[in-house]
Every structure is written in C-alpha cells, then in structure tokens.
PDB file of N, CA and C in Angstrom:
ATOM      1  N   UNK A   1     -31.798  27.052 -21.870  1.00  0.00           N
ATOM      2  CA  UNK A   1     -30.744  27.903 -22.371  1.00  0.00           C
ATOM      3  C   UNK A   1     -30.263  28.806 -21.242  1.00  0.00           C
ATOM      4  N   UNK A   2     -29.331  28.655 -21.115  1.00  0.00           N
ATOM      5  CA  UNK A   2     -28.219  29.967 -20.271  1.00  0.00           C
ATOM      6  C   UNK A   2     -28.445  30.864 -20.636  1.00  0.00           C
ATOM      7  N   UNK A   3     -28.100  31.937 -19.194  1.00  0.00           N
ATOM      8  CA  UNK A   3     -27.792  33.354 -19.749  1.00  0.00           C
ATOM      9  C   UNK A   3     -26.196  33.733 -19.835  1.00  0.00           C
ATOM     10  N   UNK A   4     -26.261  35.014 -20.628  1.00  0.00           N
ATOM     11  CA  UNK A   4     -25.489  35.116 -21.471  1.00  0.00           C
ATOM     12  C   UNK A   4     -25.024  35.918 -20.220  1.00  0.00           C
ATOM     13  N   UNK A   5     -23.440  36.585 -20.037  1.00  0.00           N
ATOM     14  CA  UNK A   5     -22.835  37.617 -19.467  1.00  0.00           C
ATOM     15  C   UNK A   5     -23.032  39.263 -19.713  1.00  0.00           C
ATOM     16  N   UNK A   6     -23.727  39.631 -18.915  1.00  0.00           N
ATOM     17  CA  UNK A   6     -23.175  41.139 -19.747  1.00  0.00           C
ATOM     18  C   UNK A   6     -22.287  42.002 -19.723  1.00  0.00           C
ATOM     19  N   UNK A   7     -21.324  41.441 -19.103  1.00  0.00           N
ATOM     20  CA  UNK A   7     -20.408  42.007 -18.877  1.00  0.00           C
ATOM     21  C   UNK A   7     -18.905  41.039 -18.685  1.00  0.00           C
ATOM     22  N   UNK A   8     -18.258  41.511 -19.458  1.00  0.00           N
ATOM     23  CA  UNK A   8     -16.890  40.595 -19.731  1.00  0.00           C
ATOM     24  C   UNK A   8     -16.250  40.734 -18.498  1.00  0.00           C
ATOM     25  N   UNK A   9     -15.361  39.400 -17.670  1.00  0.00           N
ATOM     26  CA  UNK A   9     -14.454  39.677 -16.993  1.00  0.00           C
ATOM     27  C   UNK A   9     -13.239  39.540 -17.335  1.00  0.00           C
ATOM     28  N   UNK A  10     -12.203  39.763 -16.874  1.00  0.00           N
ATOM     29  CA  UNK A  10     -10.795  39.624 -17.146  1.00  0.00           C
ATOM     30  C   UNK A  10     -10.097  38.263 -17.034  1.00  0.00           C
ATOM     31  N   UNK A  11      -9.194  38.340 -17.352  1.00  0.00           N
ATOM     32  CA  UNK A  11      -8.439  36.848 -17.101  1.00  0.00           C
ATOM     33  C   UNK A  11      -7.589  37.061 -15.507  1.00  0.00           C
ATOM     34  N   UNK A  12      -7.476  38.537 -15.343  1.00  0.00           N
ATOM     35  CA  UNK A  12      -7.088  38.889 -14.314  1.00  0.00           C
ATOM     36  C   UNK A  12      -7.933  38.682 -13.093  1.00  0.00           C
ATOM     37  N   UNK A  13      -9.265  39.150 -13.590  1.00  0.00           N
ATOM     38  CA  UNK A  13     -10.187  39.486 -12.422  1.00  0.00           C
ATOM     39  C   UNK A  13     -10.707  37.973 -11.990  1.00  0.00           C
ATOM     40  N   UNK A  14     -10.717  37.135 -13.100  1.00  0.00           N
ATOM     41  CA  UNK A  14     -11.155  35.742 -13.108  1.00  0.00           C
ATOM     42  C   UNK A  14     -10.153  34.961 -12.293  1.00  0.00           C
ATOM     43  N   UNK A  15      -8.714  35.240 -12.206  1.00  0.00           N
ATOM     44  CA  UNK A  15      -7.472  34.300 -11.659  1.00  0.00           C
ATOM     45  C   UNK A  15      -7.412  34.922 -10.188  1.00  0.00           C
ATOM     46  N   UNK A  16      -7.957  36.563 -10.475  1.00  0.00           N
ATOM     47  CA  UNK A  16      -7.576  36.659  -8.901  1.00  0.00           C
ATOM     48  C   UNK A  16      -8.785  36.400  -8.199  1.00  0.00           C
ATOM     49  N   UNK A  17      -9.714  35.932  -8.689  1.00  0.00           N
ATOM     50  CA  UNK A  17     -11.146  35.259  -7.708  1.00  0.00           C
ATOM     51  C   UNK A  17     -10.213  33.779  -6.900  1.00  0.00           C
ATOM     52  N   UNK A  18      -9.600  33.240  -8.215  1.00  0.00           N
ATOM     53  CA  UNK A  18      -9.457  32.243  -7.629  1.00  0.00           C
ATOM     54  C   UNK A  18      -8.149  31.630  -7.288  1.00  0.00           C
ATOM     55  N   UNK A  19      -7.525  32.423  -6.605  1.00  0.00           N
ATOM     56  CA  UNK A  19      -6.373  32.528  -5.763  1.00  0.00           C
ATOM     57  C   UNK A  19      -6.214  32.021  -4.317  1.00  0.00           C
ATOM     58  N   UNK A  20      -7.298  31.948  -3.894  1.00  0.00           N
ATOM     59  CA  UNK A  20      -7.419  31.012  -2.623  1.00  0.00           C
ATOM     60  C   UNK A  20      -7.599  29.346  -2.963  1.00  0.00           C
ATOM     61  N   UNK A  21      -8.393  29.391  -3.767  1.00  0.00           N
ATOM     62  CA  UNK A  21      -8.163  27.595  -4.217  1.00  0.00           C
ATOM     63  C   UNK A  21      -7.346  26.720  -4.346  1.00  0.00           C
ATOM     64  N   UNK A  22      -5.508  27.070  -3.722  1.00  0.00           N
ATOM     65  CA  UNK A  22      -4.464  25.951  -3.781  1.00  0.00           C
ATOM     66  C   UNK A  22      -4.591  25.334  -2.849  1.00  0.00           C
ATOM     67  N   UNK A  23      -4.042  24.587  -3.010  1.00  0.00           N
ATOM     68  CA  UNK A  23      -3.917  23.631  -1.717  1.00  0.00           C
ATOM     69  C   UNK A  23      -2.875  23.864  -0.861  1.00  0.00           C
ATOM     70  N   UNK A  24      -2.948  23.888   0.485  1.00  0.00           N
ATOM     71  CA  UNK A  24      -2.242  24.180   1.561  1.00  0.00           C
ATOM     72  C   UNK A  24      -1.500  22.783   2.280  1.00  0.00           C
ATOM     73  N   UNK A  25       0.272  23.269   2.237  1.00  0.00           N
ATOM     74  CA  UNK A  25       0.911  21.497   2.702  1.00  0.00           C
ATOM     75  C   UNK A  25      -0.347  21.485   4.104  1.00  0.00           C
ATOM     76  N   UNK A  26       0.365  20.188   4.573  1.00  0.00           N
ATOM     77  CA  UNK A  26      -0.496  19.840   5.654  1.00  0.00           C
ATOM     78  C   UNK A  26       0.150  20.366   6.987  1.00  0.00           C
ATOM     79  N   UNK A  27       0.261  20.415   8.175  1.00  0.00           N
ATOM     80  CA  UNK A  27       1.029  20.927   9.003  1.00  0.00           C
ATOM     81  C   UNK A  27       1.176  19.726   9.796  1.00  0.00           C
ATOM     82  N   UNK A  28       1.999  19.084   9.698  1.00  0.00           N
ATOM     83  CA  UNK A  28       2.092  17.749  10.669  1.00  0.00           C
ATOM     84  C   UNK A  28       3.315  18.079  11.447  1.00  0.00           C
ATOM     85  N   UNK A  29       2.911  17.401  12.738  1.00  0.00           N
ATOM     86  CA  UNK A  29       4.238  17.854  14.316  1.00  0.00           C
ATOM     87  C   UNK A  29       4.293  16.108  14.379  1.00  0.00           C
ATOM     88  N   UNK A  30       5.641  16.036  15.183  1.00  0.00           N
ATOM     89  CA  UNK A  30       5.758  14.770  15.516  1.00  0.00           C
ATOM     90  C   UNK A  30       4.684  14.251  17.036  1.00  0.00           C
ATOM     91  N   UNK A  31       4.977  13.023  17.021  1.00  0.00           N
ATOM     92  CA  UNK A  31       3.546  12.487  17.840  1.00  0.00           C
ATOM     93  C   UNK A  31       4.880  12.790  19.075  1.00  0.00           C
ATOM     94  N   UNK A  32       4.490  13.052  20.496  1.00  0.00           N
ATOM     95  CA  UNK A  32       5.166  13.038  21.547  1.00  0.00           C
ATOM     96  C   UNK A  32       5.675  11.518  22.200  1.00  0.00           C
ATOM     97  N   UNK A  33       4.633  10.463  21.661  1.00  0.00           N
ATOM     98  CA  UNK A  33       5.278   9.042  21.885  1.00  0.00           C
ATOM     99  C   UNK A  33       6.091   8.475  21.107  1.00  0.00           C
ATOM    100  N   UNK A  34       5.305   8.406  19.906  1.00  0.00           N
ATOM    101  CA  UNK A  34       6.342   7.422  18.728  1.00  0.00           C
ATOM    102  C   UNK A  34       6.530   8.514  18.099  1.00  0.00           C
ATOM    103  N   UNK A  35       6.878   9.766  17.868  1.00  0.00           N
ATOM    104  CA  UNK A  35       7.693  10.207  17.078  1.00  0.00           C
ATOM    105  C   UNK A  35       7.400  10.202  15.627  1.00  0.00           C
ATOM    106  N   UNK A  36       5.781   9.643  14.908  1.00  0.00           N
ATOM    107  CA  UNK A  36       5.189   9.633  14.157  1.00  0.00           C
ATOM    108  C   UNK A  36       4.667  10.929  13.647  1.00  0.00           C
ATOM    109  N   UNK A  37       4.730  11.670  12.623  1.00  0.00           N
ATOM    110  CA  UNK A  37       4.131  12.719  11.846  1.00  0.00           C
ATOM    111  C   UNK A  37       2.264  12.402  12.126  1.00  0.00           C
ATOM    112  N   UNK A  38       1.626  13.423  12.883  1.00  0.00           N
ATOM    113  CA  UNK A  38       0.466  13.373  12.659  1.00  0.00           C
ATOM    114  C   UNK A  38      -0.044  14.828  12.718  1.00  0.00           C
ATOM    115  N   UNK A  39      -1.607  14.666  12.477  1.00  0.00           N
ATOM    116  CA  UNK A  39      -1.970  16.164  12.602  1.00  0.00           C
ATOM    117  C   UNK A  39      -2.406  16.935  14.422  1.00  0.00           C
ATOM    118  N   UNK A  40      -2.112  18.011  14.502  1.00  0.00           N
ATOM    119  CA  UNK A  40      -1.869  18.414  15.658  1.00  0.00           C
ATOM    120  C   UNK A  40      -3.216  18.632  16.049  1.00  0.00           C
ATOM    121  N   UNK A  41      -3.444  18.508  17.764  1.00  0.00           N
ATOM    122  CA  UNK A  41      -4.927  18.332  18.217  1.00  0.00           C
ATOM    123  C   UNK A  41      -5.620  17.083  17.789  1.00  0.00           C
ATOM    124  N   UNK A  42      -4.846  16.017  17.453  1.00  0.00           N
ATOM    125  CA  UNK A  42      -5.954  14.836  16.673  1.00  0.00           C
ATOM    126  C   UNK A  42      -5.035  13.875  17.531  1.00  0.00           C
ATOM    127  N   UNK A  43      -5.678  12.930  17.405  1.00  0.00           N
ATOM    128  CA  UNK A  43      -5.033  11.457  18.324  1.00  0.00           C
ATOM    129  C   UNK A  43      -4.046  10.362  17.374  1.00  0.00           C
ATOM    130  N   UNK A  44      -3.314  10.649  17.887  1.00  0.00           N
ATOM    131  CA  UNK A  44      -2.062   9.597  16.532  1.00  0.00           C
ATOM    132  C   UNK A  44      -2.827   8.378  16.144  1.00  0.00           C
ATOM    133  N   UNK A  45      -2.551   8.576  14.628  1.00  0.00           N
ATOM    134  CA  UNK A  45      -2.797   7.339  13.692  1.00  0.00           C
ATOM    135  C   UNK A  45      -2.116   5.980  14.077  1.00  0.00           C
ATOM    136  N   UNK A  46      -0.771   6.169  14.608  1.00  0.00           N
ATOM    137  CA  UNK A  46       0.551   4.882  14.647  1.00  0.00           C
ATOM    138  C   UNK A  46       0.173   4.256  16.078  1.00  0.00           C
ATOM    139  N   UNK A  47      -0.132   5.242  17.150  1.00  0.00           N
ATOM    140  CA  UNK A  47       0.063   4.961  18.643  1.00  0.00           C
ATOM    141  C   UNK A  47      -1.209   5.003  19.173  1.00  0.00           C
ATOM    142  N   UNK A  48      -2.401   6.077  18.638  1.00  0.00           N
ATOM    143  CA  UNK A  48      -3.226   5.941  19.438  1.00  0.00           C
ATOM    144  C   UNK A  48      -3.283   6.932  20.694  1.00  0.00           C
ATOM    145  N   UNK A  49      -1.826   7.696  20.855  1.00  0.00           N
ATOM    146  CA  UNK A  49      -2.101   8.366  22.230  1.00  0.00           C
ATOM    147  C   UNK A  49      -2.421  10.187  21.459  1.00  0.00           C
ATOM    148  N   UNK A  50      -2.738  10.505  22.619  1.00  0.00           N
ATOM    149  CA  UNK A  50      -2.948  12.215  22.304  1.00  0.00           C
ATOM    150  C   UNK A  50      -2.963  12.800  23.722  1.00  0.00           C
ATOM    151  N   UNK A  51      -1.769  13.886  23.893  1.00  0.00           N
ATOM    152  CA  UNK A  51      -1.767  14.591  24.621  1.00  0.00           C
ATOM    153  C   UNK A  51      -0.871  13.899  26.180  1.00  0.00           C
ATOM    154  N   UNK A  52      -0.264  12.943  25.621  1.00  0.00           N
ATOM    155  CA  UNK A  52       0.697  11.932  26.670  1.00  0.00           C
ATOM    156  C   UNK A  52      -0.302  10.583  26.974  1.00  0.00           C
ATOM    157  N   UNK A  53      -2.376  10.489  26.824  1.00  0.00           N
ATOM    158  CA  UNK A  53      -2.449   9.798  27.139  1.00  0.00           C
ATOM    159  C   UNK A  53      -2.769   8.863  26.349  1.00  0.00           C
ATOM    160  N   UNK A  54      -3.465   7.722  26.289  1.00  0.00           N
ATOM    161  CA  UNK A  54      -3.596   6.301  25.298  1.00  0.00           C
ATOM    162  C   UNK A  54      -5.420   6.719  25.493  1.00  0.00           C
ATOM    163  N   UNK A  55      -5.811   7.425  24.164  1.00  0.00           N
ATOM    164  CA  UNK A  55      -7.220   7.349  23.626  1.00  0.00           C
ATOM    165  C   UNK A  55      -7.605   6.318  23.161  1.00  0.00           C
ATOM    166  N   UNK A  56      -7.123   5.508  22.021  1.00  0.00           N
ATOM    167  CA  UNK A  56      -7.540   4.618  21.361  1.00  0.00           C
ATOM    168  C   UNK A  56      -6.821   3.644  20.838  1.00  0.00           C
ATOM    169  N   UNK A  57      -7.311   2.403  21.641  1.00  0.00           N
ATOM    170  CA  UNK A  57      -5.982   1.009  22.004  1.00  0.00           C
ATOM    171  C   UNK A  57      -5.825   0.308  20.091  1.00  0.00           C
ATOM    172  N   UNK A  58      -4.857   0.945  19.523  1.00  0.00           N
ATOM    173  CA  UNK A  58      -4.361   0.862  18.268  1.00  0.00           C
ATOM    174  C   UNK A  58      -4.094  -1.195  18.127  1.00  0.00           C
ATOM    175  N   UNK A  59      -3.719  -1.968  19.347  1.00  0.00           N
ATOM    176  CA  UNK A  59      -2.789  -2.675  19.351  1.00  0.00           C
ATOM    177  C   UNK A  59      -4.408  -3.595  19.321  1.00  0.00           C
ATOM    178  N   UNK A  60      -5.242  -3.856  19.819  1.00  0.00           N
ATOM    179  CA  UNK A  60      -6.282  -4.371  19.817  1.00  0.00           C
ATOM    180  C   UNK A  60      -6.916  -4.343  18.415  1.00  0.00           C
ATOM    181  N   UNK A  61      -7.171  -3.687  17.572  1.00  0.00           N
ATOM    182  CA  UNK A  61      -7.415  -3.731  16.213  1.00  0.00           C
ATOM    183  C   UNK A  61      -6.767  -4.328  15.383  1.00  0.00           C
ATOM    184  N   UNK A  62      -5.584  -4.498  15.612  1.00  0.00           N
ATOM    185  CA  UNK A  62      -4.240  -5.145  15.272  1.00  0.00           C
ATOM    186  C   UNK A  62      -4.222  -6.776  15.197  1.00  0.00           C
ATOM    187  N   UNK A  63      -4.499  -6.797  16.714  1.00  0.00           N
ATOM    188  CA  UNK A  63      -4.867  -8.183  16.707  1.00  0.00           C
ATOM    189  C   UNK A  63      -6.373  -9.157  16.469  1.00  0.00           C
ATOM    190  N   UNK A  64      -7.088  -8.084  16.515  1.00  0.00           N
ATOM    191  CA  UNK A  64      -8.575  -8.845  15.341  1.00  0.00           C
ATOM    192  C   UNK A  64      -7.690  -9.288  14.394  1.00  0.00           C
ATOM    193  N   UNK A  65      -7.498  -8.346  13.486  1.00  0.00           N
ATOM    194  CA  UNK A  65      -7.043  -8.258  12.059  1.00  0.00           C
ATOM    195  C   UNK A  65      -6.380  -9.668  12.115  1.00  0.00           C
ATOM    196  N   UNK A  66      -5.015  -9.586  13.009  1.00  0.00           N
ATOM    197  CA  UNK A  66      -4.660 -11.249  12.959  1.00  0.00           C
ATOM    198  C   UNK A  66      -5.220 -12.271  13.398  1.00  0.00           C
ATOM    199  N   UNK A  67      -6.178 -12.254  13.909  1.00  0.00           N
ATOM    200  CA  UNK A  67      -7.575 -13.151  14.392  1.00  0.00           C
ATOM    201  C   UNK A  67      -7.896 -13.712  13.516  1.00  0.00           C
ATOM    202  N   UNK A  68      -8.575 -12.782  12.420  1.00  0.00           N
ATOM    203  CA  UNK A  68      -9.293 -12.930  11.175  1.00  0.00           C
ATOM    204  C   UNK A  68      -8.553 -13.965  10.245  1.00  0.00           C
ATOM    205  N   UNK A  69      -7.569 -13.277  10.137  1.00  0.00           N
ATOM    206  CA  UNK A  69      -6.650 -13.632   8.869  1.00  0.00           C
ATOM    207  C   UNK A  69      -5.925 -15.329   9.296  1.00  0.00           C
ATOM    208  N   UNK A  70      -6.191 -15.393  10.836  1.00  0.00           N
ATOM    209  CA  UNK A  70      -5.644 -17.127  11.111  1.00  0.00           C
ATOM    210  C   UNK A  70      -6.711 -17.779  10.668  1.00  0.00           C
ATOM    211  N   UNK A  71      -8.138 -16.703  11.309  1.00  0.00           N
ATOM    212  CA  UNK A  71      -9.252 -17.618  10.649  1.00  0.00           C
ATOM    213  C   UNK A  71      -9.310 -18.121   9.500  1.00  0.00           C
ATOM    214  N   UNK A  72      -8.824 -17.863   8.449  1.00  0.00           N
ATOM    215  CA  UNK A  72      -9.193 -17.524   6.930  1.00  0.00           C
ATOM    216  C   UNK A  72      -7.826 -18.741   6.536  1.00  0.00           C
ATOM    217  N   UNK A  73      -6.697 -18.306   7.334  1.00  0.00           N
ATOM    218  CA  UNK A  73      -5.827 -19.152   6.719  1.00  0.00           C
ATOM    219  C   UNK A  73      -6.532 -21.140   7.398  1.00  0.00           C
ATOM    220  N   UNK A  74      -7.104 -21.280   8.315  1.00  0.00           N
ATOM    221  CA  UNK A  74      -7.667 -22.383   8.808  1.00  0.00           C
ATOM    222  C   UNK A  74      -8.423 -22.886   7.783  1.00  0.00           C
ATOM    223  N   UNK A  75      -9.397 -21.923   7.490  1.00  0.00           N
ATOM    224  CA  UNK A  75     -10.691 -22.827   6.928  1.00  0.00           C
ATOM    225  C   UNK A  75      -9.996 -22.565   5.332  1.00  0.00           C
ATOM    226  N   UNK A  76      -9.197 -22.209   5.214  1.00  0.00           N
ATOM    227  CA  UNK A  76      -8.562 -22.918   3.455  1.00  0.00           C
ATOM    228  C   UNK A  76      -7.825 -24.117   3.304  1.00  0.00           C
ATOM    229  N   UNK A  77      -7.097 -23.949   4.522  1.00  0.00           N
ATOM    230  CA  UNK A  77      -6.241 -25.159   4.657  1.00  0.00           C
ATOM    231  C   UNK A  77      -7.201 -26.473   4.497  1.00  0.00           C
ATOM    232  N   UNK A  78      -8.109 -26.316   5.942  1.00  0.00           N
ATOM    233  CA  UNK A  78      -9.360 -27.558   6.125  1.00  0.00           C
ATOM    234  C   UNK A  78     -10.473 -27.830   4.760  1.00  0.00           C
ATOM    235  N   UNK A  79     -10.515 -26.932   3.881  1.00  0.00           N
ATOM    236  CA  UNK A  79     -11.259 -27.215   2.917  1.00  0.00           C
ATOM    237  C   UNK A  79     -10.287 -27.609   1.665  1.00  0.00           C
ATOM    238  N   UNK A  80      -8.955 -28.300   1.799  1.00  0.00           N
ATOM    239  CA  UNK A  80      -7.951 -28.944   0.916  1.00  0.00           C
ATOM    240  C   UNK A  80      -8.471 -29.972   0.937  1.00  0.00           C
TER     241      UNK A  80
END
C-alpha cells in the first residue's frame, strides 16, 4: 500500500513543475557540402562530411547494400 499525501498540491504548482517537459524543435543548419539539414557538430547523415572534410565514406555502404541485393536477386532467379 502507498502512502497517502499530506499535503495537497495545486494544479498550478503541479503544471508549473512540469513546464520544462516539451519538446524542443530540433536545430538543424544546412550541411556545408550537400546542403542537407543536419544536426550541428555531428557528421552529415546524406554526405558523410563534417567540417569541409569526408569522415565517413557514405557511398561505400551504399554499394554493399547493392552487393547484397544483386546477391539475393541471383540466387532467386537460379533457384527458378
């Protein structure tokens, strides 16, 4: 069993506790390469670069992915 309150709060005192709890838009700047909305200080989602240079080769993941997916289209075809 819970305890009980001893003391009532307000609907006031209760809403203004929780007045910090909205949510805040996001602050997105454009990327300096592609011109993509990302978050600032972080390494673009679209390009991969941050800060003018190329962190993380976006275009290589890209092409697994189509690696995979020739794979997949092969061995369905060959198992007709």
């Amino acid at each position: 069993m819970g305890g009980t309150p001893t003391r009532h709060h307000t609907k006031r005192r209760r809403n203004a506790g929780r007045s910090h709890f909205a949510l805040k838009p996001l602050n997105l700047a454009p990327c300096k390469q592609c011109k993509a909305l990302a978050l600032p200080h972080q390494v673009c989602k679209e390009c991969g670069f941050y800060n003018g240079k190329e962190v993380k080769n976006v275009l290589k993941k890209l092409d697994k992915k189509a690696k995979k997916r020739r794979e997949k289209l092969a061995k369905e075809t060959k198992g007709r």
